[in-house]
N, C-alpha and C. Protein backbone atom coordinates (compact mmCIF):
# COMPACT_ATOMS: atom_id res chain seq x y z
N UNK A 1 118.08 101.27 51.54
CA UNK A 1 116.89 100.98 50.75
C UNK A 1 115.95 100.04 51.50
N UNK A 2 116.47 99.03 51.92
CA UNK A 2 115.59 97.72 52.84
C UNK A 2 115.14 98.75 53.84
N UNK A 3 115.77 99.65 54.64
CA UNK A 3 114.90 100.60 55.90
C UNK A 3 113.72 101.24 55.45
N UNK A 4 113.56 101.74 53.95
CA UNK A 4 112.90 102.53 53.47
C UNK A 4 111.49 101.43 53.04
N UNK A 5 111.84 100.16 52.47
CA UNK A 5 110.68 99.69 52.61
C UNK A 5 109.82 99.16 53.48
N UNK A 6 110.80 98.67 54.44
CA UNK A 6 110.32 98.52 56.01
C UNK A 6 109.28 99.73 56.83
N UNK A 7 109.78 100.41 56.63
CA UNK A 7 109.09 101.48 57.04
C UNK A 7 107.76 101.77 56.19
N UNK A 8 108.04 101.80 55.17
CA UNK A 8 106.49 101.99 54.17
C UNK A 8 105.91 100.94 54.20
N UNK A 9 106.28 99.58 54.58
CA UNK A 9 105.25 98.32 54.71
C UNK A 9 104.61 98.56 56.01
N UNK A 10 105.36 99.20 56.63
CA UNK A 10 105.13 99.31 58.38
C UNK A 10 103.40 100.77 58.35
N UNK A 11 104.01 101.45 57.57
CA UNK A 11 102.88 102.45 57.26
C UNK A 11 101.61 101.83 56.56
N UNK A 12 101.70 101.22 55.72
CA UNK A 12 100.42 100.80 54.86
C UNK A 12 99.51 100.23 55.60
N UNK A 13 100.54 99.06 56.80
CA UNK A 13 99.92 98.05 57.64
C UNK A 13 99.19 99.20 58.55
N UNK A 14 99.93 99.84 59.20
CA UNK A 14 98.79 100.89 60.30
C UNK A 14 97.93 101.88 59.26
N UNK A 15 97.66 101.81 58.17
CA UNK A 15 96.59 102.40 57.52
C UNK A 15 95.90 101.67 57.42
N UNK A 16 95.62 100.22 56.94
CA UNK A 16 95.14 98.95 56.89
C UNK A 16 94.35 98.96 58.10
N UNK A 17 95.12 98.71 59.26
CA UNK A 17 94.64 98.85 60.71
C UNK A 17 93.36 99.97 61.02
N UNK A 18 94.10 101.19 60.66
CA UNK A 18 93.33 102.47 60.97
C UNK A 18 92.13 102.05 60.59
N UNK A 19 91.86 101.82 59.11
CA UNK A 19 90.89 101.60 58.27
C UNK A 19 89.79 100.55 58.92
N UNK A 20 90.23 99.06 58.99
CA UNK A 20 89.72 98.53 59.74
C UNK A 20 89.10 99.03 61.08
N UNK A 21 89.63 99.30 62.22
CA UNK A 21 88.90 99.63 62.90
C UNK A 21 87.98 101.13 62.89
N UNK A 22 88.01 102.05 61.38
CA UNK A 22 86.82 102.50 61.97
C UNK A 22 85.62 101.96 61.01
N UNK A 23 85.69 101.35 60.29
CA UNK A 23 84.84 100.31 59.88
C UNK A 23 84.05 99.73 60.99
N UNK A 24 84.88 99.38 62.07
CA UNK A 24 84.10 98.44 62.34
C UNK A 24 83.40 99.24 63.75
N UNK A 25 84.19 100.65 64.05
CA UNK A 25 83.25 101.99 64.87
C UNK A 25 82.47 102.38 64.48
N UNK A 26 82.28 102.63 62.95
CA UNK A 26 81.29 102.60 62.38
C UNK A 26 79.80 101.46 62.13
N UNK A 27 80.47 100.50 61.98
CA UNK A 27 79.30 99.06 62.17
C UNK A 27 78.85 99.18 63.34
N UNK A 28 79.28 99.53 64.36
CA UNK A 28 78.91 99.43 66.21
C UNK A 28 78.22 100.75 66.15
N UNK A 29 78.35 101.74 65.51
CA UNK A 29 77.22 102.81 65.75
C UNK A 29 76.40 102.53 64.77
N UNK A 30 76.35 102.08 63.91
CA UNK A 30 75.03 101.50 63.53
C UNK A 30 74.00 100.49 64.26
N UNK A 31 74.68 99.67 64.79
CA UNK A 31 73.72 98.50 65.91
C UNK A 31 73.40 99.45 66.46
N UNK A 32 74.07 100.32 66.99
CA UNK A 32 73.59 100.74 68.44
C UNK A 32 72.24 102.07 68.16
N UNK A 33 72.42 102.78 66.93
CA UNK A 33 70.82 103.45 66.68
C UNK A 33 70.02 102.46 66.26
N UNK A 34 70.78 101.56 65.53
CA UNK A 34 69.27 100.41 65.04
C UNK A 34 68.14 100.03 66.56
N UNK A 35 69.41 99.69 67.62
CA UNK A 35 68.80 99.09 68.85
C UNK A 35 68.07 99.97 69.48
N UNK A 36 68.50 101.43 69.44
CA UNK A 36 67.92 102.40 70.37
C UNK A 36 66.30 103.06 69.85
N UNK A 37 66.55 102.67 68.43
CA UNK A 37 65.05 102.96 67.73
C UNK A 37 64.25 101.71 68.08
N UNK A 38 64.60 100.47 67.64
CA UNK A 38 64.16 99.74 68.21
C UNK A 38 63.15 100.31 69.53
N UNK A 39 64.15 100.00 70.69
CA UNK A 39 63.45 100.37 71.97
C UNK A 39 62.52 101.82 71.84
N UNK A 40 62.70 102.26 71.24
CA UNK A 40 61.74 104.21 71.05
C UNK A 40 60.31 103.20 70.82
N UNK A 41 60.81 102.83 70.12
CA UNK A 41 59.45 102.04 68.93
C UNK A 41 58.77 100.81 70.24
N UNK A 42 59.27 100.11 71.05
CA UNK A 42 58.93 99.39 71.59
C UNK A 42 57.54 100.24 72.78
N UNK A 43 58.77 101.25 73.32
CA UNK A 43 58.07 102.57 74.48
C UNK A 43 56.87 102.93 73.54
N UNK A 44 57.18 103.36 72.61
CA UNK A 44 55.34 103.82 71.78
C UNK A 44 54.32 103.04 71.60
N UNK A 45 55.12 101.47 71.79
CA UNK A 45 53.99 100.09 71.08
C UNK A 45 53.40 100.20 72.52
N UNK A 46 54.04 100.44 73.52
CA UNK A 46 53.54 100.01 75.06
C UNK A 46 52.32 100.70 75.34
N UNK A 47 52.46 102.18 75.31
CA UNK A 47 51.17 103.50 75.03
C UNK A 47 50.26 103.15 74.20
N UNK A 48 50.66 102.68 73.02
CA UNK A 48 49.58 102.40 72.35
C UNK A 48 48.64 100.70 72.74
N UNK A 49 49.57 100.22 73.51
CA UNK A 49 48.91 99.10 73.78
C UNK A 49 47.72 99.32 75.18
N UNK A 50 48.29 100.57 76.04
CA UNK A 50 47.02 100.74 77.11
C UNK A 50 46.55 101.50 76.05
N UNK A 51 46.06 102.51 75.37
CA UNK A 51 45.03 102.75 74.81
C UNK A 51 44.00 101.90 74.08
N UNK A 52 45.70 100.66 73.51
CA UNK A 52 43.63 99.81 73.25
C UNK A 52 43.26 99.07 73.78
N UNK A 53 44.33 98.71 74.86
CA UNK A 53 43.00 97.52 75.93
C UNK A 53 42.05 98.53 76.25
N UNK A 54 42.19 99.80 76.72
CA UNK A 54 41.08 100.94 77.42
C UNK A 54 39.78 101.08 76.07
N UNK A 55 40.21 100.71 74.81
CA UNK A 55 38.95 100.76 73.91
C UNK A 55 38.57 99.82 73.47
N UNK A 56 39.25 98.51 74.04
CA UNK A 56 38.61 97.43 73.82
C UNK A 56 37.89 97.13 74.76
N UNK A 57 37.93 98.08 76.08
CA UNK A 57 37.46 97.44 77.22
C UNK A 57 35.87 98.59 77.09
N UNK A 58 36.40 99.63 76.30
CA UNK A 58 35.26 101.05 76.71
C UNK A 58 35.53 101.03 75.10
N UNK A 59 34.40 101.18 73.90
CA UNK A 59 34.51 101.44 72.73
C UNK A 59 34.60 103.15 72.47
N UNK A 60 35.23 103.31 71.82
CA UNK A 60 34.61 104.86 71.90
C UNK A 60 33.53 105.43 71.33
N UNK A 61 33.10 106.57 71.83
CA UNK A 61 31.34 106.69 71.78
C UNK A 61 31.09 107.94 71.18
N UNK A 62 32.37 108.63 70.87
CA UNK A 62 32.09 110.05 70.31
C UNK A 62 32.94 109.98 68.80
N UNK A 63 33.10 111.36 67.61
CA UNK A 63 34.16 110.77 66.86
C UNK A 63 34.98 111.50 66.96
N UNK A 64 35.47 112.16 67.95
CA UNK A 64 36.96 112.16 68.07
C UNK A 64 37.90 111.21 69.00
N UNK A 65 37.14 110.41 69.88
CA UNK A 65 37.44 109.02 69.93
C UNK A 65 37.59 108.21 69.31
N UNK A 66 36.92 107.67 68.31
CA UNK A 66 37.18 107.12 67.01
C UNK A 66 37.76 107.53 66.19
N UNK A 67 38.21 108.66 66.00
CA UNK A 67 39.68 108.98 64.87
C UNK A 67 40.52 108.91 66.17
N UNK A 68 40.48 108.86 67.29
CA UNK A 68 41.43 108.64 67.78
C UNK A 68 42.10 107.43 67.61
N UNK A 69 41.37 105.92 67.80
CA UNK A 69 41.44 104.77 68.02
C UNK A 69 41.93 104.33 66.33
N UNK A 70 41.50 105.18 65.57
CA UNK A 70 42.11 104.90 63.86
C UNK A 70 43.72 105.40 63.99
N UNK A 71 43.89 106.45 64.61
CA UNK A 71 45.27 107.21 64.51
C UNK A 71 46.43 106.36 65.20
N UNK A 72 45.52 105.61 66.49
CA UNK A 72 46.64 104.83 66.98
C UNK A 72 46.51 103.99 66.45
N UNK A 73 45.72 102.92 65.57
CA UNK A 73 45.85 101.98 64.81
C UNK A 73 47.26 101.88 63.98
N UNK A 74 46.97 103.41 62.96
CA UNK A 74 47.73 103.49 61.91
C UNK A 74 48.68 103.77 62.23
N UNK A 75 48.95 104.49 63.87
CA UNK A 75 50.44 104.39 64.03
C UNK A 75 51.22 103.01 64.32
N UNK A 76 50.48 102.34 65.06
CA UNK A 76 50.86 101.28 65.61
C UNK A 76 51.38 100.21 64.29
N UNK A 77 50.53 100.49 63.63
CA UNK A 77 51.09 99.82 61.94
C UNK A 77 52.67 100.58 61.88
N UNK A 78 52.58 101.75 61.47
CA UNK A 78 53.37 102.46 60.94
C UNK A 78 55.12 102.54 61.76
N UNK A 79 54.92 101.80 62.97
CA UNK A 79 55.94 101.66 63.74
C UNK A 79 56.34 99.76 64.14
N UNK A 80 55.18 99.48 63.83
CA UNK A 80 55.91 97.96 63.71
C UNK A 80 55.38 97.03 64.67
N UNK A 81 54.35 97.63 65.65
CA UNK A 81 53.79 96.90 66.41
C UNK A 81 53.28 95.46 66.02
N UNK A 82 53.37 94.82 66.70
CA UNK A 82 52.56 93.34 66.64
C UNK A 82 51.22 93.72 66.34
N UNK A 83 50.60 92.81 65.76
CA UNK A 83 49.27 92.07 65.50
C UNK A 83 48.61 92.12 66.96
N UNK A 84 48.86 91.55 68.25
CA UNK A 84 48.64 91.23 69.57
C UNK A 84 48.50 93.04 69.77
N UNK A 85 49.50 93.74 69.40
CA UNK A 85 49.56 95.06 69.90
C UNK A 85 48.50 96.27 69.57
N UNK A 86 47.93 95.48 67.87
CA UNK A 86 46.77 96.58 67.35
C UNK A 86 45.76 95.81 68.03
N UNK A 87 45.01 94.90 68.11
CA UNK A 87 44.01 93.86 68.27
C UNK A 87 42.91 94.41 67.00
């Protein structure tokens, strides 16, 4: 009888275990898309940041330049850019 509970305490504990660690494989693939969007989002703030020094430096003069310069605005909102990043 004592072998039999030994053994089933011995089981619960490596389910316990199991459990735990994919909890926590799971928590680590979460950082790791949080971080990788992150950076996506950073690469788009960068593009959008030479487009507007280039229209802060040259306004645009036609209006599909100017819905242009609105579109990257509202993306640049819409992804999280800095304040510094829309001007």
């Amino acid at each position: 009888m004592n072998k039999l509970i030994v053994i089933k305490r011995k089981w619960i504990i490596a389910q316990v275990m199991f459990c735990i660690a994919m909890m926590l494989l799971a928590g680590s693939s979460i950082q790791y898309a949080n971080w990788v969007d992150r950076k996506s989002n950073e690469s788009w703030c960068d593009l959008i940041n030479f487009y507007t020094d280039y229209y802060n430096q040259n306004p645009p003069a036609t209006e599909l330049q100017r819905r242009q310069a609105d579109l990257m605005h509202d993306q640049a909102k819409a992804l999280g850019c800095t304040e510094q990043t829309i001007k």
